[in-house]
PDB file of N, CA and C in Angstrom:
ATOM      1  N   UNK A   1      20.021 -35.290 -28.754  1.00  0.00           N
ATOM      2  CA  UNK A   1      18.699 -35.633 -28.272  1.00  0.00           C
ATOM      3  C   UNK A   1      18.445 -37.104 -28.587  1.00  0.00           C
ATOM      4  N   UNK A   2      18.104 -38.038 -27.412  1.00  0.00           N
ATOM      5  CA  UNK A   2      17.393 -39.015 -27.734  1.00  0.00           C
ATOM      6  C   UNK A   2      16.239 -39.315 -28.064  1.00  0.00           C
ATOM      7  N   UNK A   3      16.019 -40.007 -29.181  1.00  0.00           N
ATOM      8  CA  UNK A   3      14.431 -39.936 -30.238  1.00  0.00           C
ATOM      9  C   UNK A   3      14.021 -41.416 -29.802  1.00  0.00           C
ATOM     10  N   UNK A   4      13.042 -41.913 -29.126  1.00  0.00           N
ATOM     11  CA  UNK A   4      12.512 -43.271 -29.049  1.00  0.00           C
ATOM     12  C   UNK A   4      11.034 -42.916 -29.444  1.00  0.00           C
ATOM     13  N   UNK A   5      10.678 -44.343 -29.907  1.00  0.00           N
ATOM     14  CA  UNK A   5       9.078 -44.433 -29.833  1.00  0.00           C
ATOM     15  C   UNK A   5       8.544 -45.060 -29.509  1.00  0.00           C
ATOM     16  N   UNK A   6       7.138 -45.080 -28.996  1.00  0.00           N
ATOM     17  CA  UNK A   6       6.441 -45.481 -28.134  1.00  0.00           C
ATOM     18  C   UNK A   6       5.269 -45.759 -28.579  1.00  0.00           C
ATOM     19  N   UNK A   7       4.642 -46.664 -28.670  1.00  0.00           N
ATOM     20  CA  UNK A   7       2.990 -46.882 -28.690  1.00  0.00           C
ATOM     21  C   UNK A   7       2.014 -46.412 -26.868  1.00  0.00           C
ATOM     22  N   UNK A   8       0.755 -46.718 -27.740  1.00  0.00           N
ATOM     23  CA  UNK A   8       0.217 -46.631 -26.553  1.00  0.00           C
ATOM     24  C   UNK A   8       0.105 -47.317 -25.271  1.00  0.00           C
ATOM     25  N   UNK A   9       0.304 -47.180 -24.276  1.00  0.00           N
ATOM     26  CA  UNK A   9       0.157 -48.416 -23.037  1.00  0.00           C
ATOM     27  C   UNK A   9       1.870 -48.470 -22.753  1.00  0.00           C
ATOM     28  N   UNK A  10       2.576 -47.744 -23.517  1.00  0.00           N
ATOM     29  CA  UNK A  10       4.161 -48.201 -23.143  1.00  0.00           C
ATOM     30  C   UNK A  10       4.775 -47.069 -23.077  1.00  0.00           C
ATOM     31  N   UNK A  11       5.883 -47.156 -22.322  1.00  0.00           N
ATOM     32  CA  UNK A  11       6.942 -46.337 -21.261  1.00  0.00           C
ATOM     33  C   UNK A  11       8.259 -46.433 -21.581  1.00  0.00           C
ATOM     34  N   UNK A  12       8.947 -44.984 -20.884  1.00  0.00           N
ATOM     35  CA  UNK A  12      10.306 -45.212 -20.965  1.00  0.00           C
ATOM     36  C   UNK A  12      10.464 -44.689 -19.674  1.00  0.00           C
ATOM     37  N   UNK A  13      11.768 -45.214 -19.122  1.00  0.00           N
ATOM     38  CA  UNK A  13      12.398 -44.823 -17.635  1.00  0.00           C
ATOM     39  C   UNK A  13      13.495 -43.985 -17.707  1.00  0.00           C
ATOM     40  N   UNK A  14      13.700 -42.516 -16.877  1.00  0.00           N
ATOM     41  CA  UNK A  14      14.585 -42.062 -16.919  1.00  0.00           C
ATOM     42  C   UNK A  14      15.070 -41.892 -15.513  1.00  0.00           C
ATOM     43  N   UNK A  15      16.180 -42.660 -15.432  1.00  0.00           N
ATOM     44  CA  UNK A  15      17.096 -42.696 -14.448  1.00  0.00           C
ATOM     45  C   UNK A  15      16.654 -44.245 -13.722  1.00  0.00           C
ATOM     46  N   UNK A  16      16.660 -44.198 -12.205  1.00  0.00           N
ATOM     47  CA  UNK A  16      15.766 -44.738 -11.096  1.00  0.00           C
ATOM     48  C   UNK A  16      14.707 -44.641 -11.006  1.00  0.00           C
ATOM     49  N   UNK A  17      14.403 -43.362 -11.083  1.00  0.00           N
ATOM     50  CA  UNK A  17      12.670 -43.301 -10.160  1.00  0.00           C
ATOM     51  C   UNK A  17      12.339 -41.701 -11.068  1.00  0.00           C
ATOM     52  N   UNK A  18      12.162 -42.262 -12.708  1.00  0.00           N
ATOM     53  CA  UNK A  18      11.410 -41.588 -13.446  1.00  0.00           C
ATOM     54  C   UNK A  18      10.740 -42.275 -14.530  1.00  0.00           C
ATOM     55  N   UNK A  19       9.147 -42.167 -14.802  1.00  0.00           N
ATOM     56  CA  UNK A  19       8.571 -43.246 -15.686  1.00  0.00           C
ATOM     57  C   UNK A  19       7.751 -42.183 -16.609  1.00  0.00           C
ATOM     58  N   UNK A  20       7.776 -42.492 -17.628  1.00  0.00           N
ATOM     59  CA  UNK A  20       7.267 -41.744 -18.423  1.00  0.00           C
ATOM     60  C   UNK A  20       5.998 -42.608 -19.589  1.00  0.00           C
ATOM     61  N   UNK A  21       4.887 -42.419 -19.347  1.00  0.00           N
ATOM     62  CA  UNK A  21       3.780 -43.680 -20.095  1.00  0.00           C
ATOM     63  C   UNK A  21       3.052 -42.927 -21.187  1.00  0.00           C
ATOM     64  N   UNK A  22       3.165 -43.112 -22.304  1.00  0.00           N
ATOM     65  CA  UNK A  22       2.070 -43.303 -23.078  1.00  0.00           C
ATOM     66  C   UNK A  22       0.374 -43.610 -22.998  1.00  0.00           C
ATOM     67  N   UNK A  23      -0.183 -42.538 -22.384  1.00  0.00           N
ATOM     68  CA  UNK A  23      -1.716 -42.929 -21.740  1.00  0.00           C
ATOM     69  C   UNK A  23      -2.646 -42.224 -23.047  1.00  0.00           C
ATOM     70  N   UNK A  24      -2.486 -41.855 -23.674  1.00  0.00           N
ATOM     71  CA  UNK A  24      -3.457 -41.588 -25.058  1.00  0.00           C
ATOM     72  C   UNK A  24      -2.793 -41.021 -26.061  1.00  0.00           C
ATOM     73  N   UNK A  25      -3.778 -41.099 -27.407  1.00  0.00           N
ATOM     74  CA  UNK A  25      -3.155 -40.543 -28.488  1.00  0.00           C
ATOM     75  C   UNK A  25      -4.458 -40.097 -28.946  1.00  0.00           C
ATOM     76  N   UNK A  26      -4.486 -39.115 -29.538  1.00  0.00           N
ATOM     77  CA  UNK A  26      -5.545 -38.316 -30.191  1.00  0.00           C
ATOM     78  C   UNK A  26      -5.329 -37.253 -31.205  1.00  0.00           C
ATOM     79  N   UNK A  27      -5.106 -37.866 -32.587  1.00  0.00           N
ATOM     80  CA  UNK A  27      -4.641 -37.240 -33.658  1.00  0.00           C
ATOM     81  C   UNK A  27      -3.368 -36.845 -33.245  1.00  0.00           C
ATOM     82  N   UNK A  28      -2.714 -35.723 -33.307  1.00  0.00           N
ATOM     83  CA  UNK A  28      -1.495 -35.054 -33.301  1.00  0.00           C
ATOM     84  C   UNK A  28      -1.038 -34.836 -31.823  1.00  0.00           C
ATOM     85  N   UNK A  29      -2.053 -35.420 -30.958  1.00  0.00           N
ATOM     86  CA  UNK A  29      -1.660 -34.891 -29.126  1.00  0.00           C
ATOM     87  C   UNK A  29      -1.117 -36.060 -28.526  1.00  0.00           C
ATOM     88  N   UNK A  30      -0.189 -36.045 -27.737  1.00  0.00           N
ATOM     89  CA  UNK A  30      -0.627 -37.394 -26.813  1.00  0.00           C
ATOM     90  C   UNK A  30      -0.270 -37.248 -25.481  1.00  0.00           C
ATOM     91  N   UNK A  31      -0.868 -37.851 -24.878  1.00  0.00           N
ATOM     92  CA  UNK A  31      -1.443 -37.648 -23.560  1.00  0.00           C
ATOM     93  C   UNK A  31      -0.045 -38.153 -22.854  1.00  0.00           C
ATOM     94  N   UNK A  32       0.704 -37.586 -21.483  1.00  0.00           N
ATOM     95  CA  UNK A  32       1.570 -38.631 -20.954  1.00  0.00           C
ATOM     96  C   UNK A  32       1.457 -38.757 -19.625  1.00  0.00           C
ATOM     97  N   UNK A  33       1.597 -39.945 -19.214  1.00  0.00           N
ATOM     98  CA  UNK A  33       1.833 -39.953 -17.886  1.00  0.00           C
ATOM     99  C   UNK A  33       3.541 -39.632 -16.765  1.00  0.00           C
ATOM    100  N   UNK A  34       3.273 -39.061 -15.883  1.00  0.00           N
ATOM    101  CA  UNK A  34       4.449 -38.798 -15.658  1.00  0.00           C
ATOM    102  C   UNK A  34       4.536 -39.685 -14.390  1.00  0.00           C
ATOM    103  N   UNK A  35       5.936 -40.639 -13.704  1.00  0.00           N
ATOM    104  CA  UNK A  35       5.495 -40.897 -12.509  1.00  0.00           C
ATOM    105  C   UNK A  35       7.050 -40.660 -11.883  1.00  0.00           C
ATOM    106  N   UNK A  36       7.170 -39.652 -10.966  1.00  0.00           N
ATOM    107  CA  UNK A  36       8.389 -38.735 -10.372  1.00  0.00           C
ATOM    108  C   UNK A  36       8.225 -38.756  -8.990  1.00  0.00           C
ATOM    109  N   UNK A  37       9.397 -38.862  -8.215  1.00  0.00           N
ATOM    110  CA  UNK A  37       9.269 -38.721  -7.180  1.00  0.00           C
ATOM    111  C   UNK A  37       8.968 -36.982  -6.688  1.00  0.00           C
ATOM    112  N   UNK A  38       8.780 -36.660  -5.635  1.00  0.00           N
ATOM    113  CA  UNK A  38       7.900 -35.322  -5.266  1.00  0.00           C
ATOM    114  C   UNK A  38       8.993 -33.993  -5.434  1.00  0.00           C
ATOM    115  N   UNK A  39      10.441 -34.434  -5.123  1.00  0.00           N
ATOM    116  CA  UNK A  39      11.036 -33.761  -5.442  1.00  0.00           C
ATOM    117  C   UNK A  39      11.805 -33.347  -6.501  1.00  0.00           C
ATOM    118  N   UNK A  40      10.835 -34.005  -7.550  1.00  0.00           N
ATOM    119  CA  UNK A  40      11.352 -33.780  -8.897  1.00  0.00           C
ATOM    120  C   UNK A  40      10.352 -32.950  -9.447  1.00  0.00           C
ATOM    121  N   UNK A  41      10.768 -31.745  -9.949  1.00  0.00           N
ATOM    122  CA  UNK A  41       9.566 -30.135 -10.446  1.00  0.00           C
ATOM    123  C   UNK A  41       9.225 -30.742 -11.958  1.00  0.00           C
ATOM    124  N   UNK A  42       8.069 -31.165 -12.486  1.00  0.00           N
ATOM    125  CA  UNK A  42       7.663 -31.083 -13.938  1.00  0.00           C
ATOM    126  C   UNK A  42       6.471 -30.519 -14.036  1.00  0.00           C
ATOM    127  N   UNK A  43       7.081 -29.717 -15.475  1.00  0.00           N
ATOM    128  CA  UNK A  43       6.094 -28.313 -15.765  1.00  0.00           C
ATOM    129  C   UNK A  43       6.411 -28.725 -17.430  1.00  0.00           C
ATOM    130  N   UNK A  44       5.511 -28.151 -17.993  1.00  0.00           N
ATOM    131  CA  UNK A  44       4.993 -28.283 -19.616  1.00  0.00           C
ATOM    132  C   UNK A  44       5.656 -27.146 -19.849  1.00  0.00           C
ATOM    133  N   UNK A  45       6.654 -27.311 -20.822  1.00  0.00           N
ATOM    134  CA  UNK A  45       7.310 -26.164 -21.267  1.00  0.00           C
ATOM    135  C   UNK A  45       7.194 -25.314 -21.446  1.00  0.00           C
ATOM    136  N   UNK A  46       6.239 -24.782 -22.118  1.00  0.00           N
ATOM    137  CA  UNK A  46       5.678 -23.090 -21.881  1.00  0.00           C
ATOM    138  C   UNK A  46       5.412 -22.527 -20.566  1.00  0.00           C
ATOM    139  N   UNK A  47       5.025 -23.555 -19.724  1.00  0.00           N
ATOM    140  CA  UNK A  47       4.870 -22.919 -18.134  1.00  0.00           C
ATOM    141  C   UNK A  47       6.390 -23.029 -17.937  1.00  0.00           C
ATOM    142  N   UNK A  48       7.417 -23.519 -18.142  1.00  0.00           N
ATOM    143  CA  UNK A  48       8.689 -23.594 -17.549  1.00  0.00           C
ATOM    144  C   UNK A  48       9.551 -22.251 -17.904  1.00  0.00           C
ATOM    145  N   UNK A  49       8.427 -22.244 -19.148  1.00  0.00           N
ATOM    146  CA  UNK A  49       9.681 -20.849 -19.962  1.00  0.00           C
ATOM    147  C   UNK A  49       8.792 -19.356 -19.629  1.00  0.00           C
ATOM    148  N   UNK A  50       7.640 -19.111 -18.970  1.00  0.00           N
ATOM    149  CA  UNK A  50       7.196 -18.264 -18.011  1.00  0.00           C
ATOM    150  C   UNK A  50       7.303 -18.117 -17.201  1.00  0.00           C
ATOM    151  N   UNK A  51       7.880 -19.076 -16.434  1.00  0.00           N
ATOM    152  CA  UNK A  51       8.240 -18.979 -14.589  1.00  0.00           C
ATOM    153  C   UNK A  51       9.879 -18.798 -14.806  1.00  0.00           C
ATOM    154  N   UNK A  52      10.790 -19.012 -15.499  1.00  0.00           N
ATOM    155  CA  UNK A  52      11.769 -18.648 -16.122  1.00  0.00           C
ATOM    156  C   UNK A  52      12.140 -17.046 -16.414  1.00  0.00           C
ATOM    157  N   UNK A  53      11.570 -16.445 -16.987  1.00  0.00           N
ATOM    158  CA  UNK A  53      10.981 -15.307 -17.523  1.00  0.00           C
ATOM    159  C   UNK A  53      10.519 -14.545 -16.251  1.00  0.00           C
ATOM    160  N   UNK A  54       9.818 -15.042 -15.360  1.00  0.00           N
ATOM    161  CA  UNK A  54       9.086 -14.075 -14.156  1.00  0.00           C
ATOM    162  C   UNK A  54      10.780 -13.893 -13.067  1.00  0.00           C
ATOM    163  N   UNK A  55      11.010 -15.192 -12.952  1.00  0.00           N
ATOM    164  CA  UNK A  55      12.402 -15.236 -12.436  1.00  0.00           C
ATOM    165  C   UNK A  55      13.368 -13.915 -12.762  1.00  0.00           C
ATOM    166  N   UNK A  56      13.830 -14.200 -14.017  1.00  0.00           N
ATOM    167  CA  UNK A  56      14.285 -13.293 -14.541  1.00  0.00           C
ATOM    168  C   UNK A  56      14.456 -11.746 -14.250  1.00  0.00           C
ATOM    169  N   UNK A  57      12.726 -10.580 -14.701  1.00  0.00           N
ATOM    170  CA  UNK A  57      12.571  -9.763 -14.132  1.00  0.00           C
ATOM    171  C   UNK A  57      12.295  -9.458 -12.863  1.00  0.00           C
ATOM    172  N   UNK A  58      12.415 -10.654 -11.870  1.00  0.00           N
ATOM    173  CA  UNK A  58      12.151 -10.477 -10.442  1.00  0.00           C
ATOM    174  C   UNK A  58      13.694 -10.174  -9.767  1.00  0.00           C
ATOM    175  N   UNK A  59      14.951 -10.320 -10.440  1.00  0.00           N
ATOM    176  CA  UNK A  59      16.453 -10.501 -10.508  1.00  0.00           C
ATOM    177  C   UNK A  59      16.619  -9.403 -10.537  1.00  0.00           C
ATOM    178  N   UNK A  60      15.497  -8.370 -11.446  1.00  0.00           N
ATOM    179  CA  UNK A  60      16.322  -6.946 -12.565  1.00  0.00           C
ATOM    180  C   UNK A  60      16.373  -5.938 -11.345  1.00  0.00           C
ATOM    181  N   UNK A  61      17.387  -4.985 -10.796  1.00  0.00           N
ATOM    182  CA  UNK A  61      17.103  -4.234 -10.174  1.00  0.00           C
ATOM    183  C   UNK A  61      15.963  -2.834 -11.117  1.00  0.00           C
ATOM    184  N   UNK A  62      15.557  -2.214 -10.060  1.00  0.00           N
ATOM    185  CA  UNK A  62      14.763  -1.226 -10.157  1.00  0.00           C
ATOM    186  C   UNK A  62      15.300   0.234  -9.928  1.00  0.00           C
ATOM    187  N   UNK A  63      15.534   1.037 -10.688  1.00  0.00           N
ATOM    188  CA  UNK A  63      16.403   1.948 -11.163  1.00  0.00           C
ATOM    189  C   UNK A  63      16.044   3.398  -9.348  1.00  0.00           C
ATOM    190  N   UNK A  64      14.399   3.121  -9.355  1.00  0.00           N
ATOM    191  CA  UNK A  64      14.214   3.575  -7.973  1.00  0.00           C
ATOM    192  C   UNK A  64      14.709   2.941  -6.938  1.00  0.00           C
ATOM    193  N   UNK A  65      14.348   1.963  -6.904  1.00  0.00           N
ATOM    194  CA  UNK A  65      14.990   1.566  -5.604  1.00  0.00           C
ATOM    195  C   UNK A  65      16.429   1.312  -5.613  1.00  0.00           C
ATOM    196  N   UNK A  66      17.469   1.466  -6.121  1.00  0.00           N
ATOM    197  CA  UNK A  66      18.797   1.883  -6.202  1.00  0.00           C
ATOM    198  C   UNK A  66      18.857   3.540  -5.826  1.00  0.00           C
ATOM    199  N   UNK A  67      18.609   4.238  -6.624  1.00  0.00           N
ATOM    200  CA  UNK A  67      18.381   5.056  -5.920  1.00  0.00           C
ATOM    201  C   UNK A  67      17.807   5.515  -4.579  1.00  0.00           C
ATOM    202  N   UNK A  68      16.966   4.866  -4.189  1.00  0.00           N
ATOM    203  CA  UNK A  68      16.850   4.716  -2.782  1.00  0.00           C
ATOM    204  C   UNK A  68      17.680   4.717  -1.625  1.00  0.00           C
ATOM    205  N   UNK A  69      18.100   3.554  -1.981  1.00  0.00           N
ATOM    206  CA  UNK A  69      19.564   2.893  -1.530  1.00  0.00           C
ATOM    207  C   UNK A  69      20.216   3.884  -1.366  1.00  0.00           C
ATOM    208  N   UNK A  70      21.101   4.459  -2.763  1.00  0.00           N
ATOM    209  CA  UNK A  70      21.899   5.561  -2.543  1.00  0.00           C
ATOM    210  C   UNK A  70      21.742   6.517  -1.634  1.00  0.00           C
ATOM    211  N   UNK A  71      20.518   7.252  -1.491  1.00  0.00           N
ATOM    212  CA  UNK A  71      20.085   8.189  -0.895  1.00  0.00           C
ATOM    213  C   UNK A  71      20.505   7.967   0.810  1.00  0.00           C
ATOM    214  N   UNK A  72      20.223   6.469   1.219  1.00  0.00           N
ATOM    215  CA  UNK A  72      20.278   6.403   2.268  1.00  0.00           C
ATOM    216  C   UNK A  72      21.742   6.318   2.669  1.00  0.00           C
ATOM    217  N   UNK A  73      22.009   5.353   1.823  1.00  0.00           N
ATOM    218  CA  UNK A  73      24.090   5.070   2.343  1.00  0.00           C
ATOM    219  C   UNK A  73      24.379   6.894   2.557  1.00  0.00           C
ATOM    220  N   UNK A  74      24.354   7.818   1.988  1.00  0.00           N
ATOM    221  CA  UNK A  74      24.536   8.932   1.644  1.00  0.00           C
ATOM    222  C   UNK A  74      24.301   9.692   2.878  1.00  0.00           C
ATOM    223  N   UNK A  75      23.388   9.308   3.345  1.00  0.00           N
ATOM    224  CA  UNK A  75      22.906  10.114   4.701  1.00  0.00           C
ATOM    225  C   UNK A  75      23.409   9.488   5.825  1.00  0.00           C
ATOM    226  N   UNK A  76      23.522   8.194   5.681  1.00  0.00           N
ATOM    227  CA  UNK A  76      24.272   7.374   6.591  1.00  0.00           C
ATOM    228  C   UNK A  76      25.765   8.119   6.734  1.00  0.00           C
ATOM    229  N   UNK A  77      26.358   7.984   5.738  1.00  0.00           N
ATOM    230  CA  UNK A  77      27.782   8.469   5.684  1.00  0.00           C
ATOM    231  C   UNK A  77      27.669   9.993   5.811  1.00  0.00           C
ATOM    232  N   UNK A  78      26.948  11.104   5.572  1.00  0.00           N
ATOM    233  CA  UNK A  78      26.875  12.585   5.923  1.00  0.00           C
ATOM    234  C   UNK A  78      26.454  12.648   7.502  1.00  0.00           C
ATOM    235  N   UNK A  79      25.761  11.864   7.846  1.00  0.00           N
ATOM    236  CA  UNK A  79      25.148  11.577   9.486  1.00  0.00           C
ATOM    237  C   UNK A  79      23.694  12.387   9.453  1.00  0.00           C
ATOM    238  N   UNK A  80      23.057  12.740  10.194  1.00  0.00           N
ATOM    239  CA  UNK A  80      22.156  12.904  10.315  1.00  0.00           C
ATOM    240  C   UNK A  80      21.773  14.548  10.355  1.00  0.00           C
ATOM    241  N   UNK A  81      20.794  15.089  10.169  1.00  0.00           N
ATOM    242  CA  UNK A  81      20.402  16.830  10.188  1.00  0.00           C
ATOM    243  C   UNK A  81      20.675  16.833  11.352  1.00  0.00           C
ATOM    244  N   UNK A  82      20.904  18.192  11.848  1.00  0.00           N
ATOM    245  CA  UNK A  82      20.912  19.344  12.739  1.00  0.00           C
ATOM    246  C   UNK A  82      19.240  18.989  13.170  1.00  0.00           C
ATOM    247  N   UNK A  83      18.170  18.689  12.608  1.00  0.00           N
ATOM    248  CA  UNK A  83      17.177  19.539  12.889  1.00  0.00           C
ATOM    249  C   UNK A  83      16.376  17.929  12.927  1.00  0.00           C
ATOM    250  N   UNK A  84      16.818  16.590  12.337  1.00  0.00           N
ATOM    251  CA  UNK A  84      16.219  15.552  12.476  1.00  0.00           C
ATOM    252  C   UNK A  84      16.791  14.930  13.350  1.00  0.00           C
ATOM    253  N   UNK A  85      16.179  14.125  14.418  1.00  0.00           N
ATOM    254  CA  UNK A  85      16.684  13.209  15.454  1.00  0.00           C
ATOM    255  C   UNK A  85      16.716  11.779  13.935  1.00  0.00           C
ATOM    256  N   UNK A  86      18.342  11.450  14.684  1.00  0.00           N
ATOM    257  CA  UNK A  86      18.602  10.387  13.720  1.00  0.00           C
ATOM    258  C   UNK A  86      17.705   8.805  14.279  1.00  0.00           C
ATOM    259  N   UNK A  87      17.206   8.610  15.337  1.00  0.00           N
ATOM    260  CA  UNK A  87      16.124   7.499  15.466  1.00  0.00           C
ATOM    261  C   UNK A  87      15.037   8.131  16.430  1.00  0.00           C
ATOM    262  N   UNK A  88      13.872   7.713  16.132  1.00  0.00           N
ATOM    263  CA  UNK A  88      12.853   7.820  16.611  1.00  0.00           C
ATOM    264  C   UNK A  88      12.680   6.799  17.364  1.00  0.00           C
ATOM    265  N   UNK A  89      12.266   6.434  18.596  1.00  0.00           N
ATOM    266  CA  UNK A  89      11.952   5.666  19.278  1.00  0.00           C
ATOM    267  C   UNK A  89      10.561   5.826  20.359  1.00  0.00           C
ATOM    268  N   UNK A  90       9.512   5.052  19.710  1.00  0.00           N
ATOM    269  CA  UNK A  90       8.320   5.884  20.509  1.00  0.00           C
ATOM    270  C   UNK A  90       8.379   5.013  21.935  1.00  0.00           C
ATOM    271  N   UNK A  91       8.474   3.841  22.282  1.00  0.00           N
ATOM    272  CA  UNK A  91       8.547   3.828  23.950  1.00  0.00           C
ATOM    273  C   UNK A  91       9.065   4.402  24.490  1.00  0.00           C
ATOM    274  N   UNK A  92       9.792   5.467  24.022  1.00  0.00           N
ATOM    275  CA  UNK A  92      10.631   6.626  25.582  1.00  0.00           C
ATOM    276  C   UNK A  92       9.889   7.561  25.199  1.00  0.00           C
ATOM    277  N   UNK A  93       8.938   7.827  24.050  1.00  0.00           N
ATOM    278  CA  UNK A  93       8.283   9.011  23.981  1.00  0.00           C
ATOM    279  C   UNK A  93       7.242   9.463  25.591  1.00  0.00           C
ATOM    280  N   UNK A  94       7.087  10.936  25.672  1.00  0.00           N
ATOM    281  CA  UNK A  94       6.590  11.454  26.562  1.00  0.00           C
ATOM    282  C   UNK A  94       5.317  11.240  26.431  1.00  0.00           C
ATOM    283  N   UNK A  95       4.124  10.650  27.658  1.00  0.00           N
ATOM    284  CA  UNK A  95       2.787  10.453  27.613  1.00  0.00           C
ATOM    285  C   UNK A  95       2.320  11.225  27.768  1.00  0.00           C
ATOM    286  N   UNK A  96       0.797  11.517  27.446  1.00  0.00           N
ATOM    287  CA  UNK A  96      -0.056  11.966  27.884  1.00  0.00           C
ATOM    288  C   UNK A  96      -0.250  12.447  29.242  1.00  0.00           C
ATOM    289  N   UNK A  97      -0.642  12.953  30.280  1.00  0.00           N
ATOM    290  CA  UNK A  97      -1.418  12.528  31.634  1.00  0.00           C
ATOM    291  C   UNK A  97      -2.695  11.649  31.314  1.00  0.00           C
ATOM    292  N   UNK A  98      -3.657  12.193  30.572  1.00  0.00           N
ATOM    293  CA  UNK A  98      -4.579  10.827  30.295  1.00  0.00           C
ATOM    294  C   UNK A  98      -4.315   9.859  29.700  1.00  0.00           C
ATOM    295  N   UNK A  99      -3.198   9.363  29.933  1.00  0.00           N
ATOM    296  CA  UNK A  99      -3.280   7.980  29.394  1.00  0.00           C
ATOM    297  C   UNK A  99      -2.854   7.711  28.034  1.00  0.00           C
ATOM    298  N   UNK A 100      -3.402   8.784  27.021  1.00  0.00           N
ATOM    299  CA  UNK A 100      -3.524   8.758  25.577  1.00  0.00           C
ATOM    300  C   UNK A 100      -4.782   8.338  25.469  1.00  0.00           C
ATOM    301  N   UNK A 101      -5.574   8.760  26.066  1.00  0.00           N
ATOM    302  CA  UNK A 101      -7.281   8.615  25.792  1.00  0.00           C
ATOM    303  C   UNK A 101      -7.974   9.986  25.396  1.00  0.00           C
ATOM    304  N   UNK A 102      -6.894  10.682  25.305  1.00  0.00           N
ATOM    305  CA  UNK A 102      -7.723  12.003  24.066  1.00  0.00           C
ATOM    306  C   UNK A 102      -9.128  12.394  25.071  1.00  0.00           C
ATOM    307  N   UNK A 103      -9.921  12.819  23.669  1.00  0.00           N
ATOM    308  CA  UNK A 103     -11.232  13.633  24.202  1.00  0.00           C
ATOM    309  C   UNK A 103     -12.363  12.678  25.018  1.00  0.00           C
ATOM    310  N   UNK A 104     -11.565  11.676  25.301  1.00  0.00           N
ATOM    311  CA  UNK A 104     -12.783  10.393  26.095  1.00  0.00           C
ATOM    312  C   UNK A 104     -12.357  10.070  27.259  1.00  0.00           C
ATOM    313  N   UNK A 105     -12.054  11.663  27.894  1.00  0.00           N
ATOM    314  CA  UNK A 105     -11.943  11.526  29.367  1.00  0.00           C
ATOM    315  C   UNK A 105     -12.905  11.415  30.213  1.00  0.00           C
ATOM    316  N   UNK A 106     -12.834  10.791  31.461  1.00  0.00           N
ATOM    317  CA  UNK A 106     -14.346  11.138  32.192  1.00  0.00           C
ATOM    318  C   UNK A 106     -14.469  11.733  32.875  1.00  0.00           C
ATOM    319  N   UNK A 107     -15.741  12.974  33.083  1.00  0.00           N
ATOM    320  CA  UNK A 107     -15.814  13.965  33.509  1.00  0.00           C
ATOM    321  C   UNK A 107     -15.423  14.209  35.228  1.00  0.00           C
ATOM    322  N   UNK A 108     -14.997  14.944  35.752  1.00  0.00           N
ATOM    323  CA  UNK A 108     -14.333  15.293  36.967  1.00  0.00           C
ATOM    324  C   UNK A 108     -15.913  15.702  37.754  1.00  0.00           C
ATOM    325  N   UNK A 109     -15.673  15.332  39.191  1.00  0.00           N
ATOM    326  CA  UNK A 109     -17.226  15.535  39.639  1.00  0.00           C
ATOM    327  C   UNK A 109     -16.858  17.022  40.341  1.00  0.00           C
TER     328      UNK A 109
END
């Protein structure tokens, strides 16, 4: 780790196009300025090591939905019931005569 120090009003550069300023001090805190180009991500370490962390369990599979999975490869590879049509497809389904306007037909003279 590199250790420098800094007063107030003064900077260090990291790389090209990273500036790092000294903009206050207040007892034990100090304030910094950061100046990064847009595609450079800076986050205060505790936010880095929570979005880290969310990452993480967003990775973990889910013991249901593996099972899920299984269930389906399973049926995939057995093929389909006797008694279930293996796709449903409602535009070839059979219409109505009314239309599909149900009980809001209009009366016949």
């Amino acid at each position: 780790m590199l250790i420098l120090t800094r007063k107030l009003g003064e900077s260090i550069t990291i790389g090209d196009d990273i500036k790092v300023s000294v903009l206050g001090i207040r007892g034990r805190q100090v304030r910094l300025g950061i100046e990064a180009p847009t595609k450079v991500v800076v986050h205060r370490e505790e936010i880095y090591v929570k979005i880290q962390e969310e990452n993480r369990k967003a990775t973990k599979p889910v013991k249901g939905d593996l099972l899920g999975v299984v269930k389906l490869i399973k049926g995939k590879i057995k093929g389909p019931d006797k008694d279930r049509p293996s796709v449903i497809d409602y535009k070839d389904a059979p219409r109505r005569p009314d239309g599909g306007a149900g009980d809001s037909q209009k009366p016949t003279a």
